[in-house]
C-alpha atoms as a PDB file:
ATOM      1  CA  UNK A   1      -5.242  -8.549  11.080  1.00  0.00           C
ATOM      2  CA  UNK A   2      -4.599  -6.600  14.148  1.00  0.00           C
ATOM      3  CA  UNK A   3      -2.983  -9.264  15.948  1.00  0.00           C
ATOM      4  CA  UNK A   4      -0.998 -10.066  12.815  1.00  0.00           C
ATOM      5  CA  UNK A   5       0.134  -6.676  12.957  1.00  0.00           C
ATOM      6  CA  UNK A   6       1.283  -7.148  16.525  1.00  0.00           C
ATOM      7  CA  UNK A   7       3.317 -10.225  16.181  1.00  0.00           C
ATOM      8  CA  UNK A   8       4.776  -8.676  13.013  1.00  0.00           C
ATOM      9  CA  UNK A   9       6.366  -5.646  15.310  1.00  0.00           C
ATOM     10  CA  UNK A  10       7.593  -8.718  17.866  1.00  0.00           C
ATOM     11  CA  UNK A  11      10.821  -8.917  16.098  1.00  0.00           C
ATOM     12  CA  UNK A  12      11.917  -5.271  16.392  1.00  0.00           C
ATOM     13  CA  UNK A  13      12.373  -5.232  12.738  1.00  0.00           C
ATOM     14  CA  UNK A  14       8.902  -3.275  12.066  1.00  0.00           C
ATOM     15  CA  UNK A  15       7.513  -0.292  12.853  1.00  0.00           C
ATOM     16  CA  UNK A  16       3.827  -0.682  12.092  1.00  0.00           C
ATOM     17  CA  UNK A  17       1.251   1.699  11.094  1.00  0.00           C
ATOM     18  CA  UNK A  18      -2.835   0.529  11.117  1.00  0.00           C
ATOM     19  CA  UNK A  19      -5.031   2.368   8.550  1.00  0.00           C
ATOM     20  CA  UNK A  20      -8.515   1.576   8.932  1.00  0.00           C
ATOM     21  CA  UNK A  21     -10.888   2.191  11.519  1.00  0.00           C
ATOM     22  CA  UNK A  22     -10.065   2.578  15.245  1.00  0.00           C
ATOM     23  CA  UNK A  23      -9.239  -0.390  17.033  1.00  0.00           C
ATOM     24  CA  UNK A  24      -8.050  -1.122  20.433  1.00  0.00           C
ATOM     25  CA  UNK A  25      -3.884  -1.303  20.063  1.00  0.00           C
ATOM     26  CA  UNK A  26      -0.622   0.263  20.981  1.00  0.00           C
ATOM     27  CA  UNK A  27       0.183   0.394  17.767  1.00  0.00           C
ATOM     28  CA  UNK A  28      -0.348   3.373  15.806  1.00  0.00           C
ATOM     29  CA  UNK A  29      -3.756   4.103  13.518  1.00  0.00           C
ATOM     30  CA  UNK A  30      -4.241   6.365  10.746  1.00  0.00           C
ATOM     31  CA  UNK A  31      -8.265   6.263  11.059  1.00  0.00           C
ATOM     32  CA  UNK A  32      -9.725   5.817   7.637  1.00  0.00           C
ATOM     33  CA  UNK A  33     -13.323   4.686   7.411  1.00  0.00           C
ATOM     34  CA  UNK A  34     -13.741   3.146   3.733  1.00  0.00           C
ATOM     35  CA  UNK A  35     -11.489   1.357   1.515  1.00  0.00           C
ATOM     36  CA  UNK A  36     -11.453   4.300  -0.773  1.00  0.00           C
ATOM     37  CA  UNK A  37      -9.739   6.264   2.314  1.00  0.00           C
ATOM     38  CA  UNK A  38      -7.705   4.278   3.449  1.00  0.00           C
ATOM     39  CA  UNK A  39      -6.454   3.488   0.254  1.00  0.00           C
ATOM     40  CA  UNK A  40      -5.512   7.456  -0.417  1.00  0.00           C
ATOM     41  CA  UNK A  41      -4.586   7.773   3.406  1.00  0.00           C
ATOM     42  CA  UNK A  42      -1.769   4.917   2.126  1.00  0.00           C
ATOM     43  CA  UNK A  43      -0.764   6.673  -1.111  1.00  0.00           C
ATOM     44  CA  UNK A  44      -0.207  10.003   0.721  1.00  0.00           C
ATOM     45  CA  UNK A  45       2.202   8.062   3.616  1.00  0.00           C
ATOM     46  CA  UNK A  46       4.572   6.266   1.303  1.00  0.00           C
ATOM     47  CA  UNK A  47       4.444   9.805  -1.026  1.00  0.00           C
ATOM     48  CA  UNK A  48       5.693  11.724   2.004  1.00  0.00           C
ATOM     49  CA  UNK A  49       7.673   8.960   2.765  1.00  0.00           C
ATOM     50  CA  UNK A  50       6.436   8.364   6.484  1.00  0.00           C
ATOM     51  CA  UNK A  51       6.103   4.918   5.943  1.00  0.00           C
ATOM     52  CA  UNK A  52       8.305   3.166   3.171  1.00  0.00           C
ATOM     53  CA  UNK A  53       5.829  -0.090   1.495  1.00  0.00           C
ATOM     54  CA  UNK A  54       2.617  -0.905   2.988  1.00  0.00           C
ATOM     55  CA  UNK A  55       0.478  -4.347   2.986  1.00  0.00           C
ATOM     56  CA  UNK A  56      -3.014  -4.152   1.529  1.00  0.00           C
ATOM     57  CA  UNK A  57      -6.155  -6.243   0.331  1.00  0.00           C
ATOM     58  CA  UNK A  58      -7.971  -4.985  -2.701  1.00  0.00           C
ATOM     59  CA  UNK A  59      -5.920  -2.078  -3.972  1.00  0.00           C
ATOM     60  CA  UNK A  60      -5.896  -1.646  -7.376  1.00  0.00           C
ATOM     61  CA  UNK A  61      -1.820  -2.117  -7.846  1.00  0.00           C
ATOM     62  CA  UNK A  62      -0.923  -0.749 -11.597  1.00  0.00           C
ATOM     63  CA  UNK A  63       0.012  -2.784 -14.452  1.00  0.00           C
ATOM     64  CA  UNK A  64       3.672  -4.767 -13.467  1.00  0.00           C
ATOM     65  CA  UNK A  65       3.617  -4.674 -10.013  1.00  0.00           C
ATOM     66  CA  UNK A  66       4.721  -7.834  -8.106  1.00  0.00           C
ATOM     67  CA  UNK A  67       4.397  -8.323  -4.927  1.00  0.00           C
ATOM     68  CA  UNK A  68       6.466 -10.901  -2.927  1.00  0.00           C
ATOM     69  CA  UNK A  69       6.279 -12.134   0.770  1.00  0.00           C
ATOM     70  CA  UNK A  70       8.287 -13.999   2.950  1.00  0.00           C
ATOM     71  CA  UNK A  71       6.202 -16.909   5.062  1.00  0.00           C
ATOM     72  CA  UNK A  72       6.857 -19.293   7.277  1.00  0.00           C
ATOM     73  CA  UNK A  73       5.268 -22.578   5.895  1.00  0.00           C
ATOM     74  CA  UNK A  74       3.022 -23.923   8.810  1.00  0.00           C
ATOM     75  CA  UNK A  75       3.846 -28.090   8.636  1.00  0.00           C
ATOM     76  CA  UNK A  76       7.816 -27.867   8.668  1.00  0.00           C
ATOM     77  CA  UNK A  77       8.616 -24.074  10.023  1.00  0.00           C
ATOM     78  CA  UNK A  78      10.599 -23.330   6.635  1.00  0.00           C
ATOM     79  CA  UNK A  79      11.074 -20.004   5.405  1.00  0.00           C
ATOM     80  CA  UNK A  80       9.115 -19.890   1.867  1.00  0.00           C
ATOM     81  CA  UNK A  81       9.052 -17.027  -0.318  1.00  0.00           C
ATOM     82  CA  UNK A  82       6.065 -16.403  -2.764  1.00  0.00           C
ATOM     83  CA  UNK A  83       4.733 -13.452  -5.562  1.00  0.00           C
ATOM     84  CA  UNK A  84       2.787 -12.724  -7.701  1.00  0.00           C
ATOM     85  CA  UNK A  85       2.761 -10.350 -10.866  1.00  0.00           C
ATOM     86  CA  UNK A  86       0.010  -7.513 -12.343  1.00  0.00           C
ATOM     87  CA  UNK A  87       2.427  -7.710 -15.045  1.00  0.00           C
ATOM     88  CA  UNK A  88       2.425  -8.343 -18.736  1.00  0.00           C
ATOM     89  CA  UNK A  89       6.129  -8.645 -19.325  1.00  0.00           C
ATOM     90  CA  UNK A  90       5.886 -11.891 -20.475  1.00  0.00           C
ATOM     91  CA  UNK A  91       2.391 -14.263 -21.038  1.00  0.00           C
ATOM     92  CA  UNK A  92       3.615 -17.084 -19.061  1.00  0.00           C
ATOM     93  CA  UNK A  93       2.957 -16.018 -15.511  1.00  0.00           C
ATOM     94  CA  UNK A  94       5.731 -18.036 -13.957  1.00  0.00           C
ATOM     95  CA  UNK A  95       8.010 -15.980 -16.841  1.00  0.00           C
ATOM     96  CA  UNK A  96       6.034 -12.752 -15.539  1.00  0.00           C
ATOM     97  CA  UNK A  97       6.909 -13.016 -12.030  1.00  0.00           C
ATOM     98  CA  UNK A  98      10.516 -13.818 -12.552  1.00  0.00           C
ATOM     99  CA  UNK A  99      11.118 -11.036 -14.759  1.00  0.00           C
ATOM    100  CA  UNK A 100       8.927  -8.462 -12.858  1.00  0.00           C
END
């Protein structure tokens, strides 16, 4: 994840911010030591607006939330873009995530 989070600031285009525990970088860390922390740690930095969106595993988004991502498909190189949807604006998903 860390090195992830490195490449990601490669292009200029990022300025990232680690939450989680300490780890050896130049980047900057909010120290959190358990999910539940870091999870509130996030919620207070986009509140105060210090940091604008954040990426995540196992947060507890609320109901219609979609996330999309831009990646680079690994055979060809393309650009791909994909989402998904906590949604329930519609009950087929591919429906959800287009309207969310």
């Amino acid at each position: 994840m860390v090195k992830g989070a490195e490449k990601a600031t490669l292009s200029g285009d990022f300025d990232v911010v680690l939450i989680g525990p300490k780890v050896e970088t130049a980047l900057r860390v909010v120290e959190a030591n358990t999910e539940e922390e870091a999870h509130r740690k996030m919620e207070e930095l986009i509140d105060s607006k210090e940091i604008n969106s954040a990426v995540t595993m196992h947060y507890s988004f609320p109901i219609g939330t979609s996330t999309i991502g831009r990646v680079v498909t690994p055979a060809f190189g393309n650009d791909m873009l994909i989402g998904t949807t906590t949604g329930t604006s519609a009950t087929n998903r591919t429906e959800a995530m287009f309207k969310n």
